[in-house]
C-alpha atoms as a PDB file:
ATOM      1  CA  UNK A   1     139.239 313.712 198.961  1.00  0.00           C
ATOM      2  CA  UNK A   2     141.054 311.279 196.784  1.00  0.00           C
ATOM      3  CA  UNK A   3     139.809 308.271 199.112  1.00  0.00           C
ATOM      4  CA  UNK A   4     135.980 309.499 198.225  1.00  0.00           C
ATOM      5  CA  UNK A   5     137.027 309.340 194.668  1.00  0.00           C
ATOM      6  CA  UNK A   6     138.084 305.715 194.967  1.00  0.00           C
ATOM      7  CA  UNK A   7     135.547 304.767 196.822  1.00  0.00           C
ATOM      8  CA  UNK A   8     133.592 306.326 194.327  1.00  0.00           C
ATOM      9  CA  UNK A   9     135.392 304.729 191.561  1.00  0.00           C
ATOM     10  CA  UNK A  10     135.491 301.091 193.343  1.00  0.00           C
ATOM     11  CA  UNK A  11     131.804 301.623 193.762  1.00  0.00           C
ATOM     12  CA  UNK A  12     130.806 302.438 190.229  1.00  0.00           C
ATOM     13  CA  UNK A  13     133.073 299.625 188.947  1.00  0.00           C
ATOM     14  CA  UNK A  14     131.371 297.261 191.287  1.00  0.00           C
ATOM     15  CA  UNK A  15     128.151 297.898 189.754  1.00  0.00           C
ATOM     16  CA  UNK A  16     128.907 297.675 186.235  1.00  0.00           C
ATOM     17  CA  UNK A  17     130.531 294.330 186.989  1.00  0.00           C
ATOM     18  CA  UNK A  18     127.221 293.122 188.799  1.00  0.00           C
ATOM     19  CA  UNK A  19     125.033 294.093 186.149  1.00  0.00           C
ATOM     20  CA  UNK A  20     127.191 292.781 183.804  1.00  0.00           C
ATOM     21  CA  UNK A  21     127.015 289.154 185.404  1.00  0.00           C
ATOM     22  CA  UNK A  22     122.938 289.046 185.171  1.00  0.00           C
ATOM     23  CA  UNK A  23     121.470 287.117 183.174  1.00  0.00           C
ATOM     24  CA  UNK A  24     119.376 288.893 180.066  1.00  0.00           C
ATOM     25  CA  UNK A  25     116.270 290.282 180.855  1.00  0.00           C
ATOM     26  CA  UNK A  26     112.944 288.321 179.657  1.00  0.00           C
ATOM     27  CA  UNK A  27     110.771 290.627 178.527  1.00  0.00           C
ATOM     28  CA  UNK A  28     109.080 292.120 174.579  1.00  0.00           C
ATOM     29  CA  UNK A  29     112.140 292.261 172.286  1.00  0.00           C
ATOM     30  CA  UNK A  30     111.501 295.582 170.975  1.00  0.00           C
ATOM     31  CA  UNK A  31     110.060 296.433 167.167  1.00  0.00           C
ATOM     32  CA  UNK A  32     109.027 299.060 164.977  1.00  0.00           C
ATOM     33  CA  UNK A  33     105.523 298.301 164.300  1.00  0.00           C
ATOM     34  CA  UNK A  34     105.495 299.667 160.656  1.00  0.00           C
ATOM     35  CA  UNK A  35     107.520 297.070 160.004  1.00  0.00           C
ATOM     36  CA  UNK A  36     106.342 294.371 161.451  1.00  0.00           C
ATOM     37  CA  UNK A  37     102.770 295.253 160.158  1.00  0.00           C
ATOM     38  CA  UNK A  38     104.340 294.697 156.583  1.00  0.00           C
ATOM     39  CA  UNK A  39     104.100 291.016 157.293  1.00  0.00           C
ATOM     40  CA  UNK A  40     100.933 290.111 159.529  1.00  0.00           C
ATOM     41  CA  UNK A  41      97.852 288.921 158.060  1.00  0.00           C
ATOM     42  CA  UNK A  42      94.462 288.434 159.834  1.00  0.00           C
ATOM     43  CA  UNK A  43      94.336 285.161 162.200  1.00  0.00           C
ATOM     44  CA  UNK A  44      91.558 283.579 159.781  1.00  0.00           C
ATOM     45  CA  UNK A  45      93.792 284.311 156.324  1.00  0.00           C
ATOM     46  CA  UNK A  46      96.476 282.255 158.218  1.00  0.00           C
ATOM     47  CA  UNK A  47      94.355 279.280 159.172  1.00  0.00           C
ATOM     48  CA  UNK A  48      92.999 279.191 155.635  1.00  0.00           C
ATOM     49  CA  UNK A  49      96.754 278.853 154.643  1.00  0.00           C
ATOM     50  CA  UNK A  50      97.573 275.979 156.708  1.00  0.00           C
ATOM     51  CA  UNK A  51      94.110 274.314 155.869  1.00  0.00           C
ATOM     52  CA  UNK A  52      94.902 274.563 152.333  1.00  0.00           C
ATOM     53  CA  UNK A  53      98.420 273.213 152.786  1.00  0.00           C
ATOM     54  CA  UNK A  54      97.015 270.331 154.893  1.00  0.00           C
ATOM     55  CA  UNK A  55      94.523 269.675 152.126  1.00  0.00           C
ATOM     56  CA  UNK A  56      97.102 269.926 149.213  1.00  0.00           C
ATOM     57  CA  UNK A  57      99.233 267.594 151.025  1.00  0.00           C
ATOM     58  CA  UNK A  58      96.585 264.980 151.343  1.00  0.00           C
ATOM     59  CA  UNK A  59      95.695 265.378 147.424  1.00  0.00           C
ATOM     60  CA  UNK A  60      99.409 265.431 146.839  1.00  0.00           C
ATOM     61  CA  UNK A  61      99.862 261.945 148.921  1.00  0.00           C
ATOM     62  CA  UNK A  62      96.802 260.165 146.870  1.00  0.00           C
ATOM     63  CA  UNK A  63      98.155 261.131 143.866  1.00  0.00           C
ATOM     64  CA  UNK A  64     101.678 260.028 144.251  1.00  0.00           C
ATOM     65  CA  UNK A  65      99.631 256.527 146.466  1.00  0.00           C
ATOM     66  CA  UNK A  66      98.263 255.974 142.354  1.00  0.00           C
ATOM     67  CA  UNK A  67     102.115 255.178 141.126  1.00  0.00           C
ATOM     68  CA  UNK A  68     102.379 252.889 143.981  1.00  0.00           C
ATOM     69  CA  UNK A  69     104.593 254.719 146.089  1.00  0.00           C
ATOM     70  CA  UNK A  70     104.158 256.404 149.154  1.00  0.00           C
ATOM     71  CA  UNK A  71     104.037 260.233 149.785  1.00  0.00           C
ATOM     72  CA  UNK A  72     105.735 259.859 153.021  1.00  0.00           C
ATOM     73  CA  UNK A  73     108.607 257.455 151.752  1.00  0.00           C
ATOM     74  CA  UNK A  74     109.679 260.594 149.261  1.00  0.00           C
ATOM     75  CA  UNK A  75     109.041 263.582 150.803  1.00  0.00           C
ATOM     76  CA  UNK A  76     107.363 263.782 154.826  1.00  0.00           C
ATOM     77  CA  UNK A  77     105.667 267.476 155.299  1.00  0.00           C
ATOM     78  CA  UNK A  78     105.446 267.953 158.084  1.00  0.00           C
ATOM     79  CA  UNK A  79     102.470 270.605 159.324  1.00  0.00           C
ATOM     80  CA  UNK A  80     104.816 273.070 161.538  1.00  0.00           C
ATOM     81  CA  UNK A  81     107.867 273.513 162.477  1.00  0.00           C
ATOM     82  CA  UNK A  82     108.975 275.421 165.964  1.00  0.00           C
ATOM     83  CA  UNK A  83     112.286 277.256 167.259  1.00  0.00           C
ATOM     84  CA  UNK A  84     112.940 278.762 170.891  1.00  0.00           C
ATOM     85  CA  UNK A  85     113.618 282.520 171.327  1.00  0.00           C
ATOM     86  CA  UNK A  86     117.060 282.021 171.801  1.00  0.00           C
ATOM     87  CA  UNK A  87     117.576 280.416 168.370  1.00  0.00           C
ATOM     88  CA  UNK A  88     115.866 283.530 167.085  1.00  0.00           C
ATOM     89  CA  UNK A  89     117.670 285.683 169.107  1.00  0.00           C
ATOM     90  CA  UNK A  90     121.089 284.495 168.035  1.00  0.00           C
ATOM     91  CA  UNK A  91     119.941 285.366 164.599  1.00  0.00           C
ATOM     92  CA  UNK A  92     118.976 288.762 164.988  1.00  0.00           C
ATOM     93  CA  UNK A  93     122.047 289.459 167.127  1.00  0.00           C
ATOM     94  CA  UNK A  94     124.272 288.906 164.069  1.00  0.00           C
ATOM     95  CA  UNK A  95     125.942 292.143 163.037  1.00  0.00           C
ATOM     96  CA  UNK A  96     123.859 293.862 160.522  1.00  0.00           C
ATOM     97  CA  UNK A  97     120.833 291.245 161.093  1.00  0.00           C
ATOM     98  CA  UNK A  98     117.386 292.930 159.559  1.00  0.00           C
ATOM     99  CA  UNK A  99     115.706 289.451 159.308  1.00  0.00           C
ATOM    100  CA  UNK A 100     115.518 285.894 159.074  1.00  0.00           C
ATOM    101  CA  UNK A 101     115.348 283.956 155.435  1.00  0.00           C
ATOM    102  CA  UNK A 102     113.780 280.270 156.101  1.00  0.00           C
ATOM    103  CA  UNK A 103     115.029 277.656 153.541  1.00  0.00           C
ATOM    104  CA  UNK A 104     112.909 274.456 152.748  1.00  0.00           C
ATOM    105  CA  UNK A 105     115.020 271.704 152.650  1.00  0.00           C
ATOM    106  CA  UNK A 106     115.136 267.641 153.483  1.00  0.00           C
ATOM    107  CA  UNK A 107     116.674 265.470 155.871  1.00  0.00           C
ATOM    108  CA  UNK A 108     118.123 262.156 154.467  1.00  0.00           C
ATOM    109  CA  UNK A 109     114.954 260.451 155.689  1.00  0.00           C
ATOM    110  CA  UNK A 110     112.903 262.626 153.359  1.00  0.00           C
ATOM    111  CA  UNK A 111     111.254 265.017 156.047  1.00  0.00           C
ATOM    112  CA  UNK A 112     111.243 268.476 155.591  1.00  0.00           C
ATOM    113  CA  UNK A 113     112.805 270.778 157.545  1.00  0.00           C
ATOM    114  CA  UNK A 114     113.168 274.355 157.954  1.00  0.00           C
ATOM    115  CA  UNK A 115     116.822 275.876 157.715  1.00  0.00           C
ATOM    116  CA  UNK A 116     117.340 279.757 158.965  1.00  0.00           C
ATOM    117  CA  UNK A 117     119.694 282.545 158.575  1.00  0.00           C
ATOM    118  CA  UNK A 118     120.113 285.769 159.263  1.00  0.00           C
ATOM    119  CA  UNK A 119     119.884 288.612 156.399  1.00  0.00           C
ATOM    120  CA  UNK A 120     122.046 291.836 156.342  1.00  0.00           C
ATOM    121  CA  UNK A 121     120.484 295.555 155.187  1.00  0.00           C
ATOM    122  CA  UNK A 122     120.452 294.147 151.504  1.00  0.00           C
ATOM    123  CA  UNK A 123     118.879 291.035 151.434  1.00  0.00           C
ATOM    124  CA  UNK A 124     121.812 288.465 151.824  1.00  0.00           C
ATOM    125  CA  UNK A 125     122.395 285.736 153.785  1.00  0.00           C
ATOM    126  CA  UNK A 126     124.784 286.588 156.504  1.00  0.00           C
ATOM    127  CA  UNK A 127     127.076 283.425 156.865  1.00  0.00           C
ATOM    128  CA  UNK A 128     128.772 282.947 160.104  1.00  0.00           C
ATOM    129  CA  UNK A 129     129.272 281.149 162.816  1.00  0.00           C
ATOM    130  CA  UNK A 130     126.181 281.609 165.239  1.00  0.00           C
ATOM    131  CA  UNK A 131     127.079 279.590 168.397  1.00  0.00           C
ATOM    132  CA  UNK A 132     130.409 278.465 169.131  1.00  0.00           C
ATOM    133  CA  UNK A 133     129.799 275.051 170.364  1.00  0.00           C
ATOM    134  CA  UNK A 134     133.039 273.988 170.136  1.00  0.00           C
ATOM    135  CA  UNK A 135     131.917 271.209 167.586  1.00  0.00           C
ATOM    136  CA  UNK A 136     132.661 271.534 164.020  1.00  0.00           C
ATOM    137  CA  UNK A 137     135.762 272.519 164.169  1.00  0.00           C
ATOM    138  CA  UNK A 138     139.229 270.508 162.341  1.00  0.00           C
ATOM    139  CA  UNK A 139     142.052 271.121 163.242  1.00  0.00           C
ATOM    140  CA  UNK A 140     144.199 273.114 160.110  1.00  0.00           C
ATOM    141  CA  UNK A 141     147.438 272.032 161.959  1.00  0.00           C
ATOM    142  CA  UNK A 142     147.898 268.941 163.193  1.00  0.00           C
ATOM    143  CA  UNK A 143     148.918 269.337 167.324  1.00  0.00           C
ATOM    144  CA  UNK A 144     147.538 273.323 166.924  1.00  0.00           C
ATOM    145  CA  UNK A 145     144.162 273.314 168.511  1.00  0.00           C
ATOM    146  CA  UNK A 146     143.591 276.944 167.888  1.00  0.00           C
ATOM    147  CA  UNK A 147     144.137 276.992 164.056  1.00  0.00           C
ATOM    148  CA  UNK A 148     140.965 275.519 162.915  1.00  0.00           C
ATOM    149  CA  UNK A 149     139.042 275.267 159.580  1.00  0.00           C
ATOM    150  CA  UNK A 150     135.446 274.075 158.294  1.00  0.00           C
ATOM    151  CA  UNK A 151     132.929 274.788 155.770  1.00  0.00           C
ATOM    152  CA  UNK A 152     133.162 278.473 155.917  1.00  0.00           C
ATOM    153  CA  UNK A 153     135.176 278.905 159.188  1.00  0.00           C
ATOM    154  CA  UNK A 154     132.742 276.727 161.062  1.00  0.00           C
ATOM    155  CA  UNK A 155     129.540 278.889 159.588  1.00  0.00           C
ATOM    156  CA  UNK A 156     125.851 278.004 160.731  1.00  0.00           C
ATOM    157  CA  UNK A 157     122.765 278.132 160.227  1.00  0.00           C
ATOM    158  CA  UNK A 158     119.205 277.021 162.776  1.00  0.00           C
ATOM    159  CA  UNK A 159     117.438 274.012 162.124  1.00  0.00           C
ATOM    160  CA  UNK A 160     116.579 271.186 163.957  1.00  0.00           C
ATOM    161  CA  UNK A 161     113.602 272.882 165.310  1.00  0.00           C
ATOM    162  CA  UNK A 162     110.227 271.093 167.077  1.00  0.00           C
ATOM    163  CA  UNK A 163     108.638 269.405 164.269  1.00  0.00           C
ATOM    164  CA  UNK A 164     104.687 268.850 164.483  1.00  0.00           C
ATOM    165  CA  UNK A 165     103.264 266.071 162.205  1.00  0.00           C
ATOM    166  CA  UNK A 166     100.112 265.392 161.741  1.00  0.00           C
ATOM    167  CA  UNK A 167      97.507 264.990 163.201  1.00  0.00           C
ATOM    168  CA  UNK A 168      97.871 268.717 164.457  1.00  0.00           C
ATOM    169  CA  UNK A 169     100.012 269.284 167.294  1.00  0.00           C
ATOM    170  CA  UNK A 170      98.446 271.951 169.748  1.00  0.00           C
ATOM    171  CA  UNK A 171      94.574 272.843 169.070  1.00  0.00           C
ATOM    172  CA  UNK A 172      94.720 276.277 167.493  1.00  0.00           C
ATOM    173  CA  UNK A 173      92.798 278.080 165.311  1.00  0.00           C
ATOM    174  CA  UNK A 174      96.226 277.322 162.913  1.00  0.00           C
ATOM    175  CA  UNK A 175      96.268 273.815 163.569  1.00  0.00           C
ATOM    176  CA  UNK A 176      92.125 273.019 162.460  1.00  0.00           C
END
């Protein structure tokens, strides 16, 4: 009897510790639909957005091109900006992740570039380390590698996502 049990134990153990080894599943990351409904807009409403931004951006550059100086020298726009779905997963892994906020912000070369956090149940940003990389981190005591400091214990945030310049990258109805 108690050599069934182990075997039985040995046997459940062993696959837990299999299925714990695999590699996550690719498939739909699940959603409530009510939710997500709160922020889709029709396919055409979209491209109209990203026509007008296109066009704004042109007006914008022959406006600043009449004070002599170049749009793109100040500030590049570029027309999209892409991140994998493991950047996007690591954000809404964090604990107590409802979202993502996206930040506009600029590079030292004057492009524009997209900066992403997670947000917690009441709308703030949740500030933490996201990957540990094992790069930005100082050592706090000299000769004591685990007693490390940063900006915010080594906090994160995504960026450095696929950036599509003009002309358009992909043809898409988004892109047009």
């Amino acid at each position: 009897m108690k050599q069934h049990r182990f075997a039985y134990h040995a046997a459940l153990v062993a696959i837990i510790l299999l299925n714990a080894c695999r590699p996550p599943q690719k498939g739909p990351i699940p959603f409530d639909p009510q939710k997500a409904a709160l922020h889709t807009i029709p396919i055409d409403e979209a491209a109209g957005l990203t026509r007008n931004f296109r066009a704004t951006r042109t007006r914008l550059a022959a406006i600043v091109a009449k004070s002599g100086d170049s749009l793109n020298r100040i500030l590049r726009l570029p027309s999209a900006e892409s991140f994998n779905r493991d950047a996007i997963a690591v954000l809404l892994n964090q604990k107590d992740a409802q979202g993502i906020r996206i930040y506009y912000g600029t590079d030292a070369a004057g492009v524009a570039r997209l900066v992403l956090v997670p947000i917690d149940s009441r709308g703030n940003d949740i500030i933490t380390r996201l990957v540990d990389n094992g790069k930005d981190r100082v050592a706090a005591i000299p000769g004591i590698a685990t007693a490390t400091a940063g900006a915010q214990d080594g906090a994160q945030a995504m960026e450095k996502g696929q950036q599509c310049d003009p002309p358009p990258c992909n043809a898409s109805k988004l892109s047009r």
